[in-house]
C-alpha atoms as a PDB file:
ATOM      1  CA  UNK A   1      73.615 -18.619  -7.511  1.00  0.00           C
ATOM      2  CA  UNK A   2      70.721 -20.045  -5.592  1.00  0.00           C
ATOM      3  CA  UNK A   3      69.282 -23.380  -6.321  1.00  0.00           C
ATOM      4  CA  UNK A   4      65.973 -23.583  -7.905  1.00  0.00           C
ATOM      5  CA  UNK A   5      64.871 -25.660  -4.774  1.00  0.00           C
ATOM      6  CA  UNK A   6      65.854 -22.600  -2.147  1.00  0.00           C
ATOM      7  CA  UNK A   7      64.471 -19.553  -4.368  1.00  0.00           C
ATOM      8  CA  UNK A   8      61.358 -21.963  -4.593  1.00  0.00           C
ATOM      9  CA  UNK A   9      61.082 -22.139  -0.672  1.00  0.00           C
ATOM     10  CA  UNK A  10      61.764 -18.712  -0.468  1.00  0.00           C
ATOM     11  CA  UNK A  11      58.691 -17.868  -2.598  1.00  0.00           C
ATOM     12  CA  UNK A  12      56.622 -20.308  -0.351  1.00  0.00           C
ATOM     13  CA  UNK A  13      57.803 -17.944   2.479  1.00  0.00           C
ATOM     14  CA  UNK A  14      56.782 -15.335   0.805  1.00  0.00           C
ATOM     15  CA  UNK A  15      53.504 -15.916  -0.277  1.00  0.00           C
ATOM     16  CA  UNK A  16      52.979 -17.362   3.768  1.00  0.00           C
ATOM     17  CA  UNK A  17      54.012 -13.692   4.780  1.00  0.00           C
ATOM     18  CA  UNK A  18      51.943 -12.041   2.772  1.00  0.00           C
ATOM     19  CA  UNK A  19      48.679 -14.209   3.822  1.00  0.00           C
ATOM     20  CA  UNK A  20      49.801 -13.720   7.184  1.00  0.00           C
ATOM     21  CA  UNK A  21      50.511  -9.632   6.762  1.00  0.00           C
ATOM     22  CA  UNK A  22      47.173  -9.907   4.833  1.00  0.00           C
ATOM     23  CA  UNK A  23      45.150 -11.541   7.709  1.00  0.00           C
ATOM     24  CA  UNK A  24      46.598  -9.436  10.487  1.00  0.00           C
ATOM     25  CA  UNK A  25      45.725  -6.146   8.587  1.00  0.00           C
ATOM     26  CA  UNK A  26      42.056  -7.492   8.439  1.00  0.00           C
ATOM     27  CA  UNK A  27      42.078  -8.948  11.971  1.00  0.00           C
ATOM     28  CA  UNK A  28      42.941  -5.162  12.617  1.00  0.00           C
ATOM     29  CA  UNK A  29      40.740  -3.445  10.775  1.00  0.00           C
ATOM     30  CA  UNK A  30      37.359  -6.121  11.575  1.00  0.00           C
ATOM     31  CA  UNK A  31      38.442  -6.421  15.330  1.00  0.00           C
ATOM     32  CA  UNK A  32      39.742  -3.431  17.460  1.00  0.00           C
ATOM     33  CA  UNK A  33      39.872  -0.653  14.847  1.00  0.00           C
ATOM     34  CA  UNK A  34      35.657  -1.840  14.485  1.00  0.00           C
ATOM     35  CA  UNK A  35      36.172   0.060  11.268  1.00  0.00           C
ATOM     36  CA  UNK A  36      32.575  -1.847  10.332  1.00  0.00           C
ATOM     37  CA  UNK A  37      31.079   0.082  12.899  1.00  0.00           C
ATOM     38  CA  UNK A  38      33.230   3.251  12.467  1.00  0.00           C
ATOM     39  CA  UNK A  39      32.592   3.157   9.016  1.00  0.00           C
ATOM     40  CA  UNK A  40      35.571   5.977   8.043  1.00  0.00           C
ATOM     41  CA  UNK A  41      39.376   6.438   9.235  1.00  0.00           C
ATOM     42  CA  UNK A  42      40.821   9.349   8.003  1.00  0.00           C
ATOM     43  CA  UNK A  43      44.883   9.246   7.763  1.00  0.00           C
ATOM     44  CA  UNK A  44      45.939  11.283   5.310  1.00  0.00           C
ATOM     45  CA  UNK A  45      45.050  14.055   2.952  1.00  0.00           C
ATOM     46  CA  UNK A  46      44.742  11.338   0.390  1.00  0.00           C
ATOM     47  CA  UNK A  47      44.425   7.702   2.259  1.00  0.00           C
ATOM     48  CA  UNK A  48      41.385   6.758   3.973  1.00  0.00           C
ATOM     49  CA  UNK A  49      40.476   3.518   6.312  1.00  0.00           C
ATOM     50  CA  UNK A  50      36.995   2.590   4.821  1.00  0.00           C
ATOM     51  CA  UNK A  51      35.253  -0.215   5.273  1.00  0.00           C
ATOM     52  CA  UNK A  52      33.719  -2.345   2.436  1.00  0.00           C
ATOM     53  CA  UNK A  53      32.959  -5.909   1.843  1.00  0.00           C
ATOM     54  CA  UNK A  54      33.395  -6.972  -1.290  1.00  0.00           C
ATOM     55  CA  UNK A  55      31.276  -9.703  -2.674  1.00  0.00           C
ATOM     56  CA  UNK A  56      33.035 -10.172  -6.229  1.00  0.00           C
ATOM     57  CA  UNK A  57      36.387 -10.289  -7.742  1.00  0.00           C
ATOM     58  CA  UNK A  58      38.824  -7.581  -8.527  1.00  0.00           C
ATOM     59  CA  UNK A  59      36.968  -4.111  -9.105  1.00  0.00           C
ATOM     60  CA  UNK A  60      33.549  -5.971  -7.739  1.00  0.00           C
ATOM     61  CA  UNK A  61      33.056  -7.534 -10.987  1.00  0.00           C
ATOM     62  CA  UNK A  62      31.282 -11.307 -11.252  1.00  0.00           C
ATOM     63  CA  UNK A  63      29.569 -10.678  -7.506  1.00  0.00           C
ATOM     64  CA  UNK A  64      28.674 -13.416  -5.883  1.00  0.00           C
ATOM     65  CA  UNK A  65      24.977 -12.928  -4.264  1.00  0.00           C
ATOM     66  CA  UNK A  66      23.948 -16.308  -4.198  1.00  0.00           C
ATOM     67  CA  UNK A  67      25.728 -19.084  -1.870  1.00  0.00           C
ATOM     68  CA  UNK A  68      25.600 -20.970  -5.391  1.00  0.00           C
ATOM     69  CA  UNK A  69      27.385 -18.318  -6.749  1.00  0.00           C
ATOM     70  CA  UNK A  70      29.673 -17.651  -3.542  1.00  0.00           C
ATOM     71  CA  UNK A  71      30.826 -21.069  -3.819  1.00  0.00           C
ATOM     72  CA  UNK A  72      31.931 -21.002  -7.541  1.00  0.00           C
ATOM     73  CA  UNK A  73      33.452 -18.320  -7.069  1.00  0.00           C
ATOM     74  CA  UNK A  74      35.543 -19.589  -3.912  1.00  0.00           C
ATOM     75  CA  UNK A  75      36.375 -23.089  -6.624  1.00  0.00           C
ATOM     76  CA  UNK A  76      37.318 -20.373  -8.994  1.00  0.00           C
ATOM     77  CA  UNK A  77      39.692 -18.566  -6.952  1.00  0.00           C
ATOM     78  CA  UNK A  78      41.120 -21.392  -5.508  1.00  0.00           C
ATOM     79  CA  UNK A  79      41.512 -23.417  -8.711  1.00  0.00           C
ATOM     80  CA  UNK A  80      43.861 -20.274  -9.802  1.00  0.00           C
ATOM     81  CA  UNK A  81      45.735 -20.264  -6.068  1.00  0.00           C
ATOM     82  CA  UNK A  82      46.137 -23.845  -7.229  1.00  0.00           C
ATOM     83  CA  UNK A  83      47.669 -23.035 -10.428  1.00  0.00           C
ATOM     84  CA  UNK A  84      49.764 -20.281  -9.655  1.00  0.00           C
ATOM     85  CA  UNK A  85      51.766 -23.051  -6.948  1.00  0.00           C
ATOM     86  CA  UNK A  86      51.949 -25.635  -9.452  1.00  0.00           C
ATOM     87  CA  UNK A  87      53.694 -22.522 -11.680  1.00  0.00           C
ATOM     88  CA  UNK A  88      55.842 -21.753  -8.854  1.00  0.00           C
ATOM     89  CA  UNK A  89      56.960 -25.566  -8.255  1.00  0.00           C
ATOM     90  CA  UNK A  90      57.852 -25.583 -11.895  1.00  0.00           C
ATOM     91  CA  UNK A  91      59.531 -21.996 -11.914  1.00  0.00           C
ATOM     92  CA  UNK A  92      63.316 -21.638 -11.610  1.00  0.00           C
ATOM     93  CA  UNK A  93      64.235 -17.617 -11.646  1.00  0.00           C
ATOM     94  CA  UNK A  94      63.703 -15.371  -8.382  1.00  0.00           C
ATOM     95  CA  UNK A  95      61.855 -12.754  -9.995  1.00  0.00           C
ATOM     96  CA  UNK A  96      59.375 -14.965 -11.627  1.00  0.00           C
ATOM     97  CA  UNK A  97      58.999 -17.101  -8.067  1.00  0.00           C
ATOM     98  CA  UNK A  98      58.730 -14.172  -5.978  1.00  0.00           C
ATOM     99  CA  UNK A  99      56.157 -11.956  -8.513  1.00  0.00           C
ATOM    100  CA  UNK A 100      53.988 -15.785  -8.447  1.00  0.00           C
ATOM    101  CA  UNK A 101      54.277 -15.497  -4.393  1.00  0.00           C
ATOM    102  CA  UNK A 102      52.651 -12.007  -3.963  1.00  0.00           C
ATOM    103  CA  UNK A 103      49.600 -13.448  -6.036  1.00  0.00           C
ATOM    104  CA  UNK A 104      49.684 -16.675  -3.911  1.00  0.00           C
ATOM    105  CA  UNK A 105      49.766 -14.746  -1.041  1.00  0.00           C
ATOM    106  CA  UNK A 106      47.310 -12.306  -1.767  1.00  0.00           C
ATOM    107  CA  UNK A 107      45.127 -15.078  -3.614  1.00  0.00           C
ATOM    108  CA  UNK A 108      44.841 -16.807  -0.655  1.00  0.00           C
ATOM    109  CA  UNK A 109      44.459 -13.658   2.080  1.00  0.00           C
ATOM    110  CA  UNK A 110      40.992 -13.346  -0.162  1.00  0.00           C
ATOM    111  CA  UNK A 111      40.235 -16.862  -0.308  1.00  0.00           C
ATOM    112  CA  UNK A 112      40.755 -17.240   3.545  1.00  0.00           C
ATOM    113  CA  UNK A 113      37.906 -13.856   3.877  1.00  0.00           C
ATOM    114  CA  UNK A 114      35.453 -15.639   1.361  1.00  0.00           C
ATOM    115  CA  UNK A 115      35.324 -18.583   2.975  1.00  0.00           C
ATOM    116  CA  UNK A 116      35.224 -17.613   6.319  1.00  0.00           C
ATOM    117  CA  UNK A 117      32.891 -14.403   5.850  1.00  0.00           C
ATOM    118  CA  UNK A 118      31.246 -14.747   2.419  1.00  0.00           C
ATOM    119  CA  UNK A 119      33.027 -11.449   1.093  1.00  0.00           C
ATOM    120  CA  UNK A 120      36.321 -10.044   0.978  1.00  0.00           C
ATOM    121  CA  UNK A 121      37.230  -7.394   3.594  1.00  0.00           C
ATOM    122  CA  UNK A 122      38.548  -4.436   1.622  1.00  0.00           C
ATOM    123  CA  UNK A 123      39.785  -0.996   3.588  1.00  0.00           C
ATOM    124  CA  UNK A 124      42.264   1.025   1.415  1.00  0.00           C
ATOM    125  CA  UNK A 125      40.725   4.140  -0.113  1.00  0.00           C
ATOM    126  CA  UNK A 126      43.306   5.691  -2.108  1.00  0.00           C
ATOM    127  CA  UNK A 127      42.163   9.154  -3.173  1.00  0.00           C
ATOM    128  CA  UNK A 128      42.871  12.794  -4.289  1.00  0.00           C
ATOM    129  CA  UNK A 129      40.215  14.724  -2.980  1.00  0.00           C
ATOM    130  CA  UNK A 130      37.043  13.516  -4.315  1.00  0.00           C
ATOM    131  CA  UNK A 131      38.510  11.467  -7.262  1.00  0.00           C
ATOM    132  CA  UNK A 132      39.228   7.862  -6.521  1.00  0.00           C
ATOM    133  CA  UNK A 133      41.913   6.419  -9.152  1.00  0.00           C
ATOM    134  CA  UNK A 134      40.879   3.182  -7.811  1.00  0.00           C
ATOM    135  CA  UNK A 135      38.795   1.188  -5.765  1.00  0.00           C
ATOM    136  CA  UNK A 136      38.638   0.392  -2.264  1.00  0.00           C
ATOM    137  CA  UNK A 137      41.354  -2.571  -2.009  1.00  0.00           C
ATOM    138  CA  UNK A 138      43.117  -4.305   0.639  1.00  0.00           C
ATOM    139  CA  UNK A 139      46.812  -5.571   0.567  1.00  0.00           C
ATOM    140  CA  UNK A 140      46.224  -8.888  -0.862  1.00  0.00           C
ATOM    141  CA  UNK A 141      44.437  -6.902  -4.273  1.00  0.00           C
ATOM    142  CA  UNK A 142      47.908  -4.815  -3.463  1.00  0.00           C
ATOM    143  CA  UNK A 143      50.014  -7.862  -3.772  1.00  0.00           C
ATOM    144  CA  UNK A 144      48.325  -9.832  -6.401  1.00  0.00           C
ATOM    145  CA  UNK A 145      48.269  -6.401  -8.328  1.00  0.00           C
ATOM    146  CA  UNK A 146      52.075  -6.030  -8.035  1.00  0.00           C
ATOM    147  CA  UNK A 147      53.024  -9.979  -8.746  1.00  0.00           C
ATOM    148  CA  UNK A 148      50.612  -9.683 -12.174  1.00  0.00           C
ATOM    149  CA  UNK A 149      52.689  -6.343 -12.941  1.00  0.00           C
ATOM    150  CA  UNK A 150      56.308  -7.910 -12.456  1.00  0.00           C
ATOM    151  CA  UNK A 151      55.253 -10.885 -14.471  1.00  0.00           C
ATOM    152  CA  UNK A 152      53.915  -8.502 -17.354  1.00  0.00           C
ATOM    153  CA  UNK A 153      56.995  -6.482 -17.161  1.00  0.00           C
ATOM    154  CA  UNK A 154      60.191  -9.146 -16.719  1.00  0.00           C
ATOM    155  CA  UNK A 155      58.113 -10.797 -19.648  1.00  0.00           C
ATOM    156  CA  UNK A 156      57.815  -7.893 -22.188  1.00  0.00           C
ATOM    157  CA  UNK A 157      61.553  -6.750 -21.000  1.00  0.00           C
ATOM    158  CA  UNK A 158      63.461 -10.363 -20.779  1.00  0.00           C
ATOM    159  CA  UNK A 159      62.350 -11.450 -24.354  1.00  0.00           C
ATOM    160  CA  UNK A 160      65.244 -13.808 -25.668  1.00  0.00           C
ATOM    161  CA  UNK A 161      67.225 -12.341 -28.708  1.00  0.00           C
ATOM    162  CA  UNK A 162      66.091 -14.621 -32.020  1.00  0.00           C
ATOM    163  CA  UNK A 163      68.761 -17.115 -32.532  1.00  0.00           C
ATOM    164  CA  UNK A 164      71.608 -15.956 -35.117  1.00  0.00           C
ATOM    165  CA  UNK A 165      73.158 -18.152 -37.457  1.00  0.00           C
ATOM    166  CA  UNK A 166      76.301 -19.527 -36.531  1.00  0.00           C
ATOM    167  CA  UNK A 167      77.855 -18.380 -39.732  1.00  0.00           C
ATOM    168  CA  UNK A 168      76.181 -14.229 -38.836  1.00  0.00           C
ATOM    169  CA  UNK A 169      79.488 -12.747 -39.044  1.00  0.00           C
ATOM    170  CA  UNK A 170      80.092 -13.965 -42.493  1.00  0.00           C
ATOM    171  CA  UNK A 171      77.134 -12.356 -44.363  1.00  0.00           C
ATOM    172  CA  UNK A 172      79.784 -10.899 -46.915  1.00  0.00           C
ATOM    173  CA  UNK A 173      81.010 -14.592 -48.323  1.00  0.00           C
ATOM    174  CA  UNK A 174      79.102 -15.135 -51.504  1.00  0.00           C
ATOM    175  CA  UNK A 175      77.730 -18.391 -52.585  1.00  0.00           C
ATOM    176  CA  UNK A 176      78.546 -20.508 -55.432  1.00  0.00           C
ATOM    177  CA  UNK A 177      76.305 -21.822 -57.661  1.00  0.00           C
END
C-alpha cells in the first residue's frame, strides 16, 4: 500500500503534467499550427481543430467582458485551484487524489490562458456531422471534466454500508420484559 504522502506527490505530478500537456497543446495550436489565422483543421470525419477564445467559464457561461469582470473571474478560478490542493493535501485514497489532480491540472492550464491572454484558448470540436454534442473545449475542460466525473462516480459507488449492530446475527433472541 502506498503512503498517503507518495499517492499525494503523485497527484502533484499529475496535475503538473497535465498543465504542462495542457500548455504545449495550446503553444501548438496559437504558435506554428496559427490555427487563429487558419481558423479550421479538419482531422477526422468527426474531430475538428477550431479555434475559439473563450471569455467565460465552462460552456461560455458568466463571460468576462470587462477587465473588472476578467479579473473576478481569474480570483474565482483560482480561489477553486486553491481549494481543490488544500482537498488534495488532506486526501488519502489514489482515486480521489488523482480525479482532484486532473481538475488541478486543467484548472490551472485555464488559469495560466486567462491571465496571460484574457480568454481561454479552446480548439476541440467534437462533432457528428453538423450536430455538436458539445462545445468547443480544450484538454484542460477535458481533464477537469473527467476528475469532476470520477469524483461523482467513486462517491455514488463507494458509499459505506450503515453500521450493523453488533448483536445483527441474533435478531431471533426475544427480549424479556
Amino acid at each position: 500500500m502506498r503512503s498517503p504522502a507518495l499517492s499525494r506527490a503523485a497527484g502533484f505530478a499529475l496535475a503538473l503534467g497535465v498543465f504542462a500537456l495542457d500548455r504545449g497543446i495550446k503553444e501548438l495550436v496559437a504558435g506554428p499550427l496559427d490555427l487563429q489565422a487558419v481558423g479550421l483543421i479538419k482531422l477526422l470525419p468527426f474531430f475538428d481543430l477550431r479555434w475559439t477564445e473563450n471569455y467565460g467559464v465552462s460552456y461560455g457561461m458568466f463571460t468576462a467582458d470587462s477587465s473588472e469582470t476578467k479579473l473576478v473571474l481569474l480570483a474565482m478560478t483560482g480561489l477553486i485551484a486553491c481549494g481543490v490542493a488544500v482537498w488534495m493535501l488532506r486526501e488519502k485514497v489514489m482515486g480521489e487524489i488523482a480525479a482532484l489532480a486532473l481538475v488541478l491540472g486543467g484548472a490551472l492550464g485555464n488559469i495560466y490562458d486567462r491571465s496571460s491572454r484574457g480568454y481561454v484558448i479552446d480548439y476541440a470540436d467534437l462533432h457528428i456531422g453538423q450536430w455538436r454534442p458539445f462545445l468547443i473545449f480544450n484538454l484542460a475542460d477535458a481533464a477537469i471534466t473527467f476528475g469532476v466525473l470520477i469524483l461523482l462516480a467513486r462517491s455514488l459507488l463507494s458509499r459505506e454500508k450503515p453500521a450493523q449492530p453488533a448483536d445483527a446475527d441474533n435478531d431471533t433472541a426475544t427480549e424479556t420484559v
